[in-house]
PDB file of N, CA and C in Angstrom:
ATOM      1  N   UNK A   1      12.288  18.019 -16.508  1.00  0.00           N
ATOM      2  CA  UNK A   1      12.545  16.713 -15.920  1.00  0.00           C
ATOM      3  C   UNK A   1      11.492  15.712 -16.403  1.00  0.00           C
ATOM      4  N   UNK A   2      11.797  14.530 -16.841  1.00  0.00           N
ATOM      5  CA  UNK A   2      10.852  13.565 -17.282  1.00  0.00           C
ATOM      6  C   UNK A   2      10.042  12.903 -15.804  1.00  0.00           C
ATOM      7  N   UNK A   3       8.580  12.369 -16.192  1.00  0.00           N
ATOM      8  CA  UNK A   3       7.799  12.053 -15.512  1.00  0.00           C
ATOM      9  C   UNK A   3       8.822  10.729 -14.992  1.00  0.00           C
ATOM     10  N   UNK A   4       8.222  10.821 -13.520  1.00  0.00           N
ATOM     11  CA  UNK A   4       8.566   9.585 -12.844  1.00  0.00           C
ATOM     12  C   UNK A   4       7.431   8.928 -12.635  1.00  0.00           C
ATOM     13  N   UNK A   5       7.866   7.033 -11.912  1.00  0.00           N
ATOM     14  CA  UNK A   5       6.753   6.515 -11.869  1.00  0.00           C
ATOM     15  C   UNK A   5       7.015   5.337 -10.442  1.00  0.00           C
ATOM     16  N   UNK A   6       6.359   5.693  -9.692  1.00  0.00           N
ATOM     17  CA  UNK A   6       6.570   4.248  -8.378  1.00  0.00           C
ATOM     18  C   UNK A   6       5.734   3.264  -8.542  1.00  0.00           C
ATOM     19  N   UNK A   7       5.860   2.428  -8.167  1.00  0.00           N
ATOM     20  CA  UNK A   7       5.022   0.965  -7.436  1.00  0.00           C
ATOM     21  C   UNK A   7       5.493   0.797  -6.423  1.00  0.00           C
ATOM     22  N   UNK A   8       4.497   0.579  -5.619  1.00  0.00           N
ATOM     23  CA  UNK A   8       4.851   0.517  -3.839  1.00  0.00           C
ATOM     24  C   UNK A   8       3.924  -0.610  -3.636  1.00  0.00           C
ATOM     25  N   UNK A   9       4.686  -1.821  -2.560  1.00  0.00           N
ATOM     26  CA  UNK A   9       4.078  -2.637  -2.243  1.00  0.00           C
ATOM     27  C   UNK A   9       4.356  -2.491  -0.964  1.00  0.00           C
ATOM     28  N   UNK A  10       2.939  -2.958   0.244  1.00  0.00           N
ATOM     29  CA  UNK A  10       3.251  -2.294   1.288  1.00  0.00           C
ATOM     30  C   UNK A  10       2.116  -3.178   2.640  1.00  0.00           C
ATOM     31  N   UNK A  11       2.770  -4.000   3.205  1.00  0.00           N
ATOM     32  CA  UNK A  11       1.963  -5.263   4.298  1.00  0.00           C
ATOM     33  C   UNK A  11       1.943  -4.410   5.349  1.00  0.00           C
ATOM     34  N   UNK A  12       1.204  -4.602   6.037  1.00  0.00           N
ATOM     35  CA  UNK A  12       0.667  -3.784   7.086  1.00  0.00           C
ATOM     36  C   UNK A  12      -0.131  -5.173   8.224  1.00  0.00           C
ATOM     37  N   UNK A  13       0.728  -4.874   9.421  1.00  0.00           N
ATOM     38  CA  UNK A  13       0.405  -6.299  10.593  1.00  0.00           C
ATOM     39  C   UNK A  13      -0.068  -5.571  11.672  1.00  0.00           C
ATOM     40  N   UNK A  14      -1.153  -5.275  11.714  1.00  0.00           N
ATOM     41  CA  UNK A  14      -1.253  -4.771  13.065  1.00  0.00           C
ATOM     42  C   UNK A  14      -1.173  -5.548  14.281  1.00  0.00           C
ATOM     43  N   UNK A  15      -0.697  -5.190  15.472  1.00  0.00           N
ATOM     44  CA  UNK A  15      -1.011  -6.249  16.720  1.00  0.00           C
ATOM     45  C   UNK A  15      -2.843  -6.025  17.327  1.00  0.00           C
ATOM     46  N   UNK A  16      -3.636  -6.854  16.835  1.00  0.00           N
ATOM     47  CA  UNK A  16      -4.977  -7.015  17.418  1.00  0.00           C
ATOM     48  C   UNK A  16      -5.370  -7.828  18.627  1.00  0.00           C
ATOM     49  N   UNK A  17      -6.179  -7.893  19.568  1.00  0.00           N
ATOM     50  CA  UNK A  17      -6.716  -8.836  20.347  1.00  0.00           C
ATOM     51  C   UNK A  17      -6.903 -10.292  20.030  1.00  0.00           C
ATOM     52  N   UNK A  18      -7.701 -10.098  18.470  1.00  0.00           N
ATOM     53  CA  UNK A  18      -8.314 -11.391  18.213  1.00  0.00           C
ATOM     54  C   UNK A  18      -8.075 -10.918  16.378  1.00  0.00           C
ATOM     55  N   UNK A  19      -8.330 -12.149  15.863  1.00  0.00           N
ATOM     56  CA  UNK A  19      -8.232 -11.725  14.480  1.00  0.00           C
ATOM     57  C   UNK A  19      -9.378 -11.077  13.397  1.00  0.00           C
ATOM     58  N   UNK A  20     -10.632 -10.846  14.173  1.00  0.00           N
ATOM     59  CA  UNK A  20     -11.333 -10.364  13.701  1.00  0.00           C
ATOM     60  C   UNK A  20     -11.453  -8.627  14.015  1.00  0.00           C
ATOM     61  N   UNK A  21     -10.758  -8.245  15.154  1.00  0.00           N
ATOM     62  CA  UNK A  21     -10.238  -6.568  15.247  1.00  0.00           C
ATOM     63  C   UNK A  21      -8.576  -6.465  14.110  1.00  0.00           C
ATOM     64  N   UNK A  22      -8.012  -7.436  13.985  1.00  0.00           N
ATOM     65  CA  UNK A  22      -6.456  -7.327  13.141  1.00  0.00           C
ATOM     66  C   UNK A  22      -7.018  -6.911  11.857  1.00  0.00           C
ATOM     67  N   UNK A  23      -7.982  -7.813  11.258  1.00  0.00           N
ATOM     68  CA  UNK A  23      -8.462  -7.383   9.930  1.00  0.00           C
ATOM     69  C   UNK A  23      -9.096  -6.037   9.765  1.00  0.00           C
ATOM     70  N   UNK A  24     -10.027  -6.041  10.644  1.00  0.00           N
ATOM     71  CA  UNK A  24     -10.385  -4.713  10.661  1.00  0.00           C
ATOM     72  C   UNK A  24      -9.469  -3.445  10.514  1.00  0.00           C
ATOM     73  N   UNK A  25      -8.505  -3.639  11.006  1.00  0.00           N
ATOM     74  CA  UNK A  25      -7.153  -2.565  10.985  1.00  0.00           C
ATOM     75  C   UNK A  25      -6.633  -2.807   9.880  1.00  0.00           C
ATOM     76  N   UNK A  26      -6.933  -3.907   9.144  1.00  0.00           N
ATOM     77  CA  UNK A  26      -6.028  -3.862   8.178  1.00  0.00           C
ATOM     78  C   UNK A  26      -6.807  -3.432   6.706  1.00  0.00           C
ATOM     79  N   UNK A  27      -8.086  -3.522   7.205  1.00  0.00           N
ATOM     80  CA  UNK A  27      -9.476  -2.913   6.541  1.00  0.00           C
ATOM     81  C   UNK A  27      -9.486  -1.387   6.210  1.00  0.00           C
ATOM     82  N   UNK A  28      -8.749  -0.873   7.564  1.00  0.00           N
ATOM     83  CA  UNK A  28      -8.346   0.707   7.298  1.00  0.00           C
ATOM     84  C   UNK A  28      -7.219   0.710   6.578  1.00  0.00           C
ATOM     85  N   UNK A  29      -6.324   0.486   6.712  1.00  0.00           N
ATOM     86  CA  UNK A  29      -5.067   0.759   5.574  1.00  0.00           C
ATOM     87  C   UNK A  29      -5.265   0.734   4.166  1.00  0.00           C
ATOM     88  N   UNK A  30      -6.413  -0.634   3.980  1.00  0.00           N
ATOM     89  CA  UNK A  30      -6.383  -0.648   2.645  1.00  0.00           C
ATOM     90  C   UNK A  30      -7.273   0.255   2.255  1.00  0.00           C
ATOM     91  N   UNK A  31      -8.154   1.026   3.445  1.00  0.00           N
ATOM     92  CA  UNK A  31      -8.941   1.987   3.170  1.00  0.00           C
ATOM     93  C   UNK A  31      -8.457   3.334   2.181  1.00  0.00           C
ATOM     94  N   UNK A  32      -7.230   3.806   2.544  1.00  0.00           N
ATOM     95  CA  UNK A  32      -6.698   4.809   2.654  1.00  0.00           C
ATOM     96  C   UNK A  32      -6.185   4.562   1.188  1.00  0.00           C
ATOM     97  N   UNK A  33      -5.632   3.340   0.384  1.00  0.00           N
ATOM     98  CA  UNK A  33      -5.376   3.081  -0.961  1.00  0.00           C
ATOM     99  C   UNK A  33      -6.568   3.108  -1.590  1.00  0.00           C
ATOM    100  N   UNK A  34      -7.379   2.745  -1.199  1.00  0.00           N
ATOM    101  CA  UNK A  34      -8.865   2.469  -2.271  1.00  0.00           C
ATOM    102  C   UNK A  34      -8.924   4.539  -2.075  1.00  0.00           C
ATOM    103  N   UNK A  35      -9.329   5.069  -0.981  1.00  0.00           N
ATOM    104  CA  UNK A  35      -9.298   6.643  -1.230  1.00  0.00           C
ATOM    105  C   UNK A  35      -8.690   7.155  -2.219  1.00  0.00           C
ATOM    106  N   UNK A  36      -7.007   7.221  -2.209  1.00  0.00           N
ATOM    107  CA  UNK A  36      -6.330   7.676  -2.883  1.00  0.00           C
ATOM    108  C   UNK A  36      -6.528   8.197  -4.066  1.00  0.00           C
ATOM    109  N   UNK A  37      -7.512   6.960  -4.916  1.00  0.00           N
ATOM    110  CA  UNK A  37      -7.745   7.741  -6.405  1.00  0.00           C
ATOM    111  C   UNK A  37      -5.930   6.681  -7.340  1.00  0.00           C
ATOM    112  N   UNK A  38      -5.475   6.406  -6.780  1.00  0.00           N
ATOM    113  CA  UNK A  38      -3.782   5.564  -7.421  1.00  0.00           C
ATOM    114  C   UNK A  38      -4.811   4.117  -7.790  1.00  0.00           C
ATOM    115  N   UNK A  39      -4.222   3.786  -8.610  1.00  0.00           N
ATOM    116  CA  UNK A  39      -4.386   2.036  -9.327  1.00  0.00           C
ATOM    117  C   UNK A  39      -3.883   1.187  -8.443  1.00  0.00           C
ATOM    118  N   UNK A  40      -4.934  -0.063  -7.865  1.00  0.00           N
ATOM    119  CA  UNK A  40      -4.155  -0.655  -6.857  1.00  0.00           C
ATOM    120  C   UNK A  40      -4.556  -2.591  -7.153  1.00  0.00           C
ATOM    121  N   UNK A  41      -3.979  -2.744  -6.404  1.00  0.00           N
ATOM    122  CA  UNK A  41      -4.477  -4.249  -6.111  1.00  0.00           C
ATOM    123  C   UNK A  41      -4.342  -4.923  -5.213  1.00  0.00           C
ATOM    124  N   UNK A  42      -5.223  -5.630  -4.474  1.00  0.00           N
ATOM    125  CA  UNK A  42      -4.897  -5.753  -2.862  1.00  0.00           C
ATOM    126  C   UNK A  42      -4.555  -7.708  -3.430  1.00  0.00           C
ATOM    127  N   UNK A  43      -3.863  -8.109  -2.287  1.00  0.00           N
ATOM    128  CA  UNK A  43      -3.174  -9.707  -2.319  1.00  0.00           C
ATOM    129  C   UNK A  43      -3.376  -9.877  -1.179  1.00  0.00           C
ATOM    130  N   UNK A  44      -3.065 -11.596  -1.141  1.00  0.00           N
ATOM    131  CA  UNK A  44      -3.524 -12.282   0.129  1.00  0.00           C
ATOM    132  C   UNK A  44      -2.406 -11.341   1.351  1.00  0.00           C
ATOM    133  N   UNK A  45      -1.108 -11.054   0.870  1.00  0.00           N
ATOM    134  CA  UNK A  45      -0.443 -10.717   2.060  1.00  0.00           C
ATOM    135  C   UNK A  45       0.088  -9.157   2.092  1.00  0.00           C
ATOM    136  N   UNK A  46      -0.208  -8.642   0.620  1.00  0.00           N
ATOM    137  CA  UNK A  46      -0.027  -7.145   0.388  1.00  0.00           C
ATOM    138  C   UNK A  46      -0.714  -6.058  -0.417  1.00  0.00           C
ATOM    139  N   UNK A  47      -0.449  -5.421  -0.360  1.00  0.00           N
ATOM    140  CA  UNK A  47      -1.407  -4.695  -1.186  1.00  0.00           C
ATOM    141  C   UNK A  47       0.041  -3.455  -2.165  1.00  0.00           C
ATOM    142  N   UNK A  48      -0.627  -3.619  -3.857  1.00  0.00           N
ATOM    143  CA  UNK A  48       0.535  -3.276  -4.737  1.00  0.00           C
ATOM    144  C   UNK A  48      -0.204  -1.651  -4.998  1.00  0.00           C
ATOM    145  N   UNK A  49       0.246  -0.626  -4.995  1.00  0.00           N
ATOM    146  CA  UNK A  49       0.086   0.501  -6.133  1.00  0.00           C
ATOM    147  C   UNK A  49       0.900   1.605  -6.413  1.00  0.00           C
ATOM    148  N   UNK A  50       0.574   2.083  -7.430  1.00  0.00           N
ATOM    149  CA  UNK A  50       1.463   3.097  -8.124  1.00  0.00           C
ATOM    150  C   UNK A  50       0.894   3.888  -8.694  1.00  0.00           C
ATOM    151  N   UNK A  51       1.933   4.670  -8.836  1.00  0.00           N
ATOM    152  CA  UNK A  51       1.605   6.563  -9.370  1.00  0.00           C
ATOM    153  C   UNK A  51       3.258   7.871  -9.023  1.00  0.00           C
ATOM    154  N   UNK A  52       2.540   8.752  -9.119  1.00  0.00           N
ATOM    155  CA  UNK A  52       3.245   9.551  -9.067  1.00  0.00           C
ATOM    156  C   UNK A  52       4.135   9.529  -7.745  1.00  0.00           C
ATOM    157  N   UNK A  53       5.708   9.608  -7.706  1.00  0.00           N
ATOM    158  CA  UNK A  53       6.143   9.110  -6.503  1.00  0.00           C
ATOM    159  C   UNK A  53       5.966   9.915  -5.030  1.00  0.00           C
ATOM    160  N   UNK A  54       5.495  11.503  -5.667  1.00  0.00           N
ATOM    161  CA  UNK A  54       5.217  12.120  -4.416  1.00  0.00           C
ATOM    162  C   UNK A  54       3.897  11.699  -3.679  1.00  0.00           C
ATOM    163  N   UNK A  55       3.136  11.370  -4.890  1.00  0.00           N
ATOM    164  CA  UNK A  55       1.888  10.901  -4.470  1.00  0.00           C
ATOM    165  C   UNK A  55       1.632   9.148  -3.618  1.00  0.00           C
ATOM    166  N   UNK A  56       2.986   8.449  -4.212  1.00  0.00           N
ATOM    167  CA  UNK A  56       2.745   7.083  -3.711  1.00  0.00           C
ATOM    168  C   UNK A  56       3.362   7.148  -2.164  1.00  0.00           C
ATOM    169  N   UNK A  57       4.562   7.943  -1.691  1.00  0.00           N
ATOM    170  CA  UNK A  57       4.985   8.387  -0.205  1.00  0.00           C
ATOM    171  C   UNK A  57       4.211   8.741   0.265  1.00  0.00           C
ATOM    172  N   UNK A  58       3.357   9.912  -0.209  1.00  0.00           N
ATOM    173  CA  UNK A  58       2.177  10.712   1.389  1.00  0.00           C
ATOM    174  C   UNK A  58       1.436   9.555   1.263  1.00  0.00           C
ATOM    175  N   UNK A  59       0.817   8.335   0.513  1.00  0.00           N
ATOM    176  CA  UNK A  59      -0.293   7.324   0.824  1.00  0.00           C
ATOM    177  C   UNK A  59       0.517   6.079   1.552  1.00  0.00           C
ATOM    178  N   UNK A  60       1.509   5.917   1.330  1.00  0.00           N
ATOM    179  CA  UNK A  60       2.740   5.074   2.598  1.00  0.00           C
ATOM    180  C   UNK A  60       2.674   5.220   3.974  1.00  0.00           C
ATOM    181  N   UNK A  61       2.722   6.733   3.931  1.00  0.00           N
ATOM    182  CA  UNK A  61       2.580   7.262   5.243  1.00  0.00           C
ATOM    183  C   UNK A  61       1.479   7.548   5.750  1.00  0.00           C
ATOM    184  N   UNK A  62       0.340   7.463   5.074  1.00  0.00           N
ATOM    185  CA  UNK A  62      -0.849   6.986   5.504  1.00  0.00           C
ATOM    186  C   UNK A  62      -1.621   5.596   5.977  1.00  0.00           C
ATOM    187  N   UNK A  63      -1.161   5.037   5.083  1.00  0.00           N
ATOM    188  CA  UNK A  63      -1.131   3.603   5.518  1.00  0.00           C
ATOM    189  C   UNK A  63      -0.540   3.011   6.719  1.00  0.00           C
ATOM    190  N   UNK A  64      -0.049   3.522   6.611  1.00  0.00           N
ATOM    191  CA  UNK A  64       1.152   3.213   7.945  1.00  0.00           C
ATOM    192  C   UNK A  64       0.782   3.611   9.288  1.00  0.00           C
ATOM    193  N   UNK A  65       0.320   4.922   9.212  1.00  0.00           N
ATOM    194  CA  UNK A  65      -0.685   5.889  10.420  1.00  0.00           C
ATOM    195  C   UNK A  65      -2.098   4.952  10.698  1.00  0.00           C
ATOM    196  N   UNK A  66      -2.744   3.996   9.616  1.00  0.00           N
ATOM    197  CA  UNK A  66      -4.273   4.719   9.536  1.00  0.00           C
ATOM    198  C   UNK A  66      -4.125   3.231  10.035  1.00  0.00           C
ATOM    199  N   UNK A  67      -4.091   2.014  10.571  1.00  0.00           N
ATOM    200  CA  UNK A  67      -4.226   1.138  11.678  1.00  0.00           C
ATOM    201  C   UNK A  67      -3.899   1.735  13.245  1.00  0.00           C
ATOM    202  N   UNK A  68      -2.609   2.654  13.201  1.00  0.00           N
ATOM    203  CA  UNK A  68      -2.019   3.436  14.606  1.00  0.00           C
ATOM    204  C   UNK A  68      -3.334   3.921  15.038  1.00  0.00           C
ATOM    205  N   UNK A  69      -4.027   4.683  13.885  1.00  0.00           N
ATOM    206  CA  UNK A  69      -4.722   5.979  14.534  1.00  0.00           C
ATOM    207  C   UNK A  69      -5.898   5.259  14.516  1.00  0.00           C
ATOM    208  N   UNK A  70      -6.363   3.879  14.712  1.00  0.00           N
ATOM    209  CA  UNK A  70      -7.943   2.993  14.563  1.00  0.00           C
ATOM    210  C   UNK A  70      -7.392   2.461  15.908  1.00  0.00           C
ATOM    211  N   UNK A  71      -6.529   2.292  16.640  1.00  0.00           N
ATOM    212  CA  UNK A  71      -6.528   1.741  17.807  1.00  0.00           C
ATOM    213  C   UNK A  71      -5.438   0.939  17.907  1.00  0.00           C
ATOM    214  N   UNK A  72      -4.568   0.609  16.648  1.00  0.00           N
ATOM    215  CA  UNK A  72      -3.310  -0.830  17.319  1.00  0.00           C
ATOM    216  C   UNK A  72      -2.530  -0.190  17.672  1.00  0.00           C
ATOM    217  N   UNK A  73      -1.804  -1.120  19.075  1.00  0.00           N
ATOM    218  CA  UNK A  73      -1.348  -0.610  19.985  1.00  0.00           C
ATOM    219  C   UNK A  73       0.433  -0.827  19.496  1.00  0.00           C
ATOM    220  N   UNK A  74       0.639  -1.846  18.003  1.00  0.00           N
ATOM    221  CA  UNK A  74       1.706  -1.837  17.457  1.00  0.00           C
ATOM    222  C   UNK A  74       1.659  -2.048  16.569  1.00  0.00           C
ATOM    223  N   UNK A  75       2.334  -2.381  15.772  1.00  0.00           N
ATOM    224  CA  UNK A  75       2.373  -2.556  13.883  1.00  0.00           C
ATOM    225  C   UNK A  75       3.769  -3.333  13.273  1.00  0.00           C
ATOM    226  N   UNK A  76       4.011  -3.938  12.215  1.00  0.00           N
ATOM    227  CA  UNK A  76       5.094  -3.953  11.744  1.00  0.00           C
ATOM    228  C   UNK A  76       4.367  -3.677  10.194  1.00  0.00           C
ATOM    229  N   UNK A  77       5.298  -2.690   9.528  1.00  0.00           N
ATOM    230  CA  UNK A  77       4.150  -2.274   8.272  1.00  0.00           C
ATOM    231  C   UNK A  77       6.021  -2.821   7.066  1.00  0.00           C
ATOM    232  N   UNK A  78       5.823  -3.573   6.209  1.00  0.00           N
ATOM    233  CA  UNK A  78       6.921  -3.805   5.384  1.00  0.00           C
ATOM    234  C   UNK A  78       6.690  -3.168   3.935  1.00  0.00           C
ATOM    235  N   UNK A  79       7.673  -2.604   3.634  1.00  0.00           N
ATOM    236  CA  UNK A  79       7.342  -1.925   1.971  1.00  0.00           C
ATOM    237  C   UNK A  79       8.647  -2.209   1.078  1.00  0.00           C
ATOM    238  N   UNK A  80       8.110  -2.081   0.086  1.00  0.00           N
ATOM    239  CA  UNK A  80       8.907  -2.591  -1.143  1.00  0.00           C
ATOM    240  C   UNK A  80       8.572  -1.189  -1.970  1.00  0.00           C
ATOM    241  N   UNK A  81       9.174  -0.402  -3.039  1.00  0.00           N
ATOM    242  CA  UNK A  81       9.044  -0.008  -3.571  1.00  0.00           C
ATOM    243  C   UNK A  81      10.249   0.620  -4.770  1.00  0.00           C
ATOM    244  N   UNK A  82       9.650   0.670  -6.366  1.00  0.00           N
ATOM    245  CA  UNK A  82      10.556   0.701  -7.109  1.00  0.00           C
ATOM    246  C   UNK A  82      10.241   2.627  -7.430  1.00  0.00           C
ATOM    247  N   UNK A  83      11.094   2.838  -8.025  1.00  0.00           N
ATOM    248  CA  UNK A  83      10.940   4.452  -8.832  1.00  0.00           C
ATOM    249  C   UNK A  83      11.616   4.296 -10.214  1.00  0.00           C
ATOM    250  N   UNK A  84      11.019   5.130 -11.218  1.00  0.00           N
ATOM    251  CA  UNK A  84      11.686   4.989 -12.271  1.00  0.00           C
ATOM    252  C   UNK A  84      11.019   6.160 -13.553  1.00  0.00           C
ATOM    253  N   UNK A  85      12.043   6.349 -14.404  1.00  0.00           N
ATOM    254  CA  UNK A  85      11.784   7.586 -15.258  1.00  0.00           C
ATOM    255  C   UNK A  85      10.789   6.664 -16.230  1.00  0.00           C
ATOM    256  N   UNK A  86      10.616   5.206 -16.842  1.00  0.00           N
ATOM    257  CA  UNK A  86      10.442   4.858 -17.464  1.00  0.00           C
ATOM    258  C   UNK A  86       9.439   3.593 -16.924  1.00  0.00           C
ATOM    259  N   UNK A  87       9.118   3.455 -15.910  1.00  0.00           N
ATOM    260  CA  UNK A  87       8.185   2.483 -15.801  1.00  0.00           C
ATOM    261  C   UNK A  87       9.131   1.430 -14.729  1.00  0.00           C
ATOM    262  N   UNK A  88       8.542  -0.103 -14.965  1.00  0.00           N
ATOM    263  CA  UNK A  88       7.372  -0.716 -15.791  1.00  0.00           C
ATOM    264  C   UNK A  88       6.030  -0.156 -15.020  1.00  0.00           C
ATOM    265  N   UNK A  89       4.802  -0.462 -15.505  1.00  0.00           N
ATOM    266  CA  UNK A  89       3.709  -0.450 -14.378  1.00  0.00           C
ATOM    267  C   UNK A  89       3.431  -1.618 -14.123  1.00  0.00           C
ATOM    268  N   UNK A  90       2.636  -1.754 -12.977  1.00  0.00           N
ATOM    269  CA  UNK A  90       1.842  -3.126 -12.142  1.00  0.00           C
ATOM    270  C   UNK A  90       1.974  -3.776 -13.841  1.00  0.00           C
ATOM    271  N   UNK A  91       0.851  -3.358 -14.810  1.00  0.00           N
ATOM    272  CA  UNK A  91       0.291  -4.361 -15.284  1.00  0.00           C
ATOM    273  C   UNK A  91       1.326  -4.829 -16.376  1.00  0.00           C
ATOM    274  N   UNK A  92       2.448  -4.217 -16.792  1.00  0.00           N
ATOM    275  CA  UNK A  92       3.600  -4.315 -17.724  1.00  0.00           C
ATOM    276  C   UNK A  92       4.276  -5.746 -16.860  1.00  0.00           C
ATOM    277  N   UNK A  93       4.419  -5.312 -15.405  1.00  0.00           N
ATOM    278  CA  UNK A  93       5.399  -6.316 -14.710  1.00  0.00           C
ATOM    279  C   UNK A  93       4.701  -8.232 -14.547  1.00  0.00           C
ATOM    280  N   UNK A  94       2.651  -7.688 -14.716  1.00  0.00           N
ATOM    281  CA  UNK A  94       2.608  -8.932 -14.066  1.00  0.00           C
ATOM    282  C   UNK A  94       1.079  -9.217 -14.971  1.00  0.00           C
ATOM    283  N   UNK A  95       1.066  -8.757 -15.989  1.00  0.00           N
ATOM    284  CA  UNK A  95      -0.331  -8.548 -16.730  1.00  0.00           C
ATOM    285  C   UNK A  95      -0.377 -10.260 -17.482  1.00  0.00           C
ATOM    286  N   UNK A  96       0.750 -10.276 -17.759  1.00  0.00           N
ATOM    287  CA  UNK A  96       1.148 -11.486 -18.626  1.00  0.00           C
ATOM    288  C   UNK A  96       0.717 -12.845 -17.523  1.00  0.00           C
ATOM    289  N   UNK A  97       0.206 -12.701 -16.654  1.00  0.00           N
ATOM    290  CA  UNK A  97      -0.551 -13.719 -15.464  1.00  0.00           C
ATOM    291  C   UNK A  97      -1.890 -13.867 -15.322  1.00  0.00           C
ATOM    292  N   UNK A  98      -2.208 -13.109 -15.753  1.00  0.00           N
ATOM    293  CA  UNK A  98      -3.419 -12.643 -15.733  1.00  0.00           C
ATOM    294  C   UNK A  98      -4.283 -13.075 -16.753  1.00  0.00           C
TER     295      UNK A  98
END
């Protein structure tokens, strides 16, 4: 079977008190992408990365957990994500901006 390849883009809202505990939660999510060891890039309203697609789901579902499990009491987490035998990557799709 030929290599596959995801990009997952993936906002993460926690419900906070004040906006200086929201960030913080949102400080952990992006925690859990910077861990990963995957190529990433964080944006004003999302954060983009990719890799292997089994590998880009279990870090989804981490992301997704890792504000729950810091204390917010709700979330709305939105994802986008492509799969493909052939690409493109982040920097194929958006390098030309740069």
């Amino acid at each position: 079977m030929q290599d596959r390849h995801c990009v997952a883009d993936i906002q993460v809202v926690p419900q906070g008190p004040d906006r200086a505990t929201t960030y913080a939660l949102i400080d952990r999510a992006i925690d859990v992408i910077e861990g990963s060891g995957l190529h990433y890039e964080v944006g004003a309203m999302s954060t983009t990365f990719e890799g292997d697609p089994a590998q880009v789901w279990e870090v989804l579902r981490q992301v997704h957990q890792a504000a729950l499990s810091a204390g917010a009491p709700s979330q709305l987490t939105t994802i986008r994500l492509i799969e493909s035998a052939d690409g493109p990557t982040m920097n194929e799709k958006t390098g030309k901006f740069r």
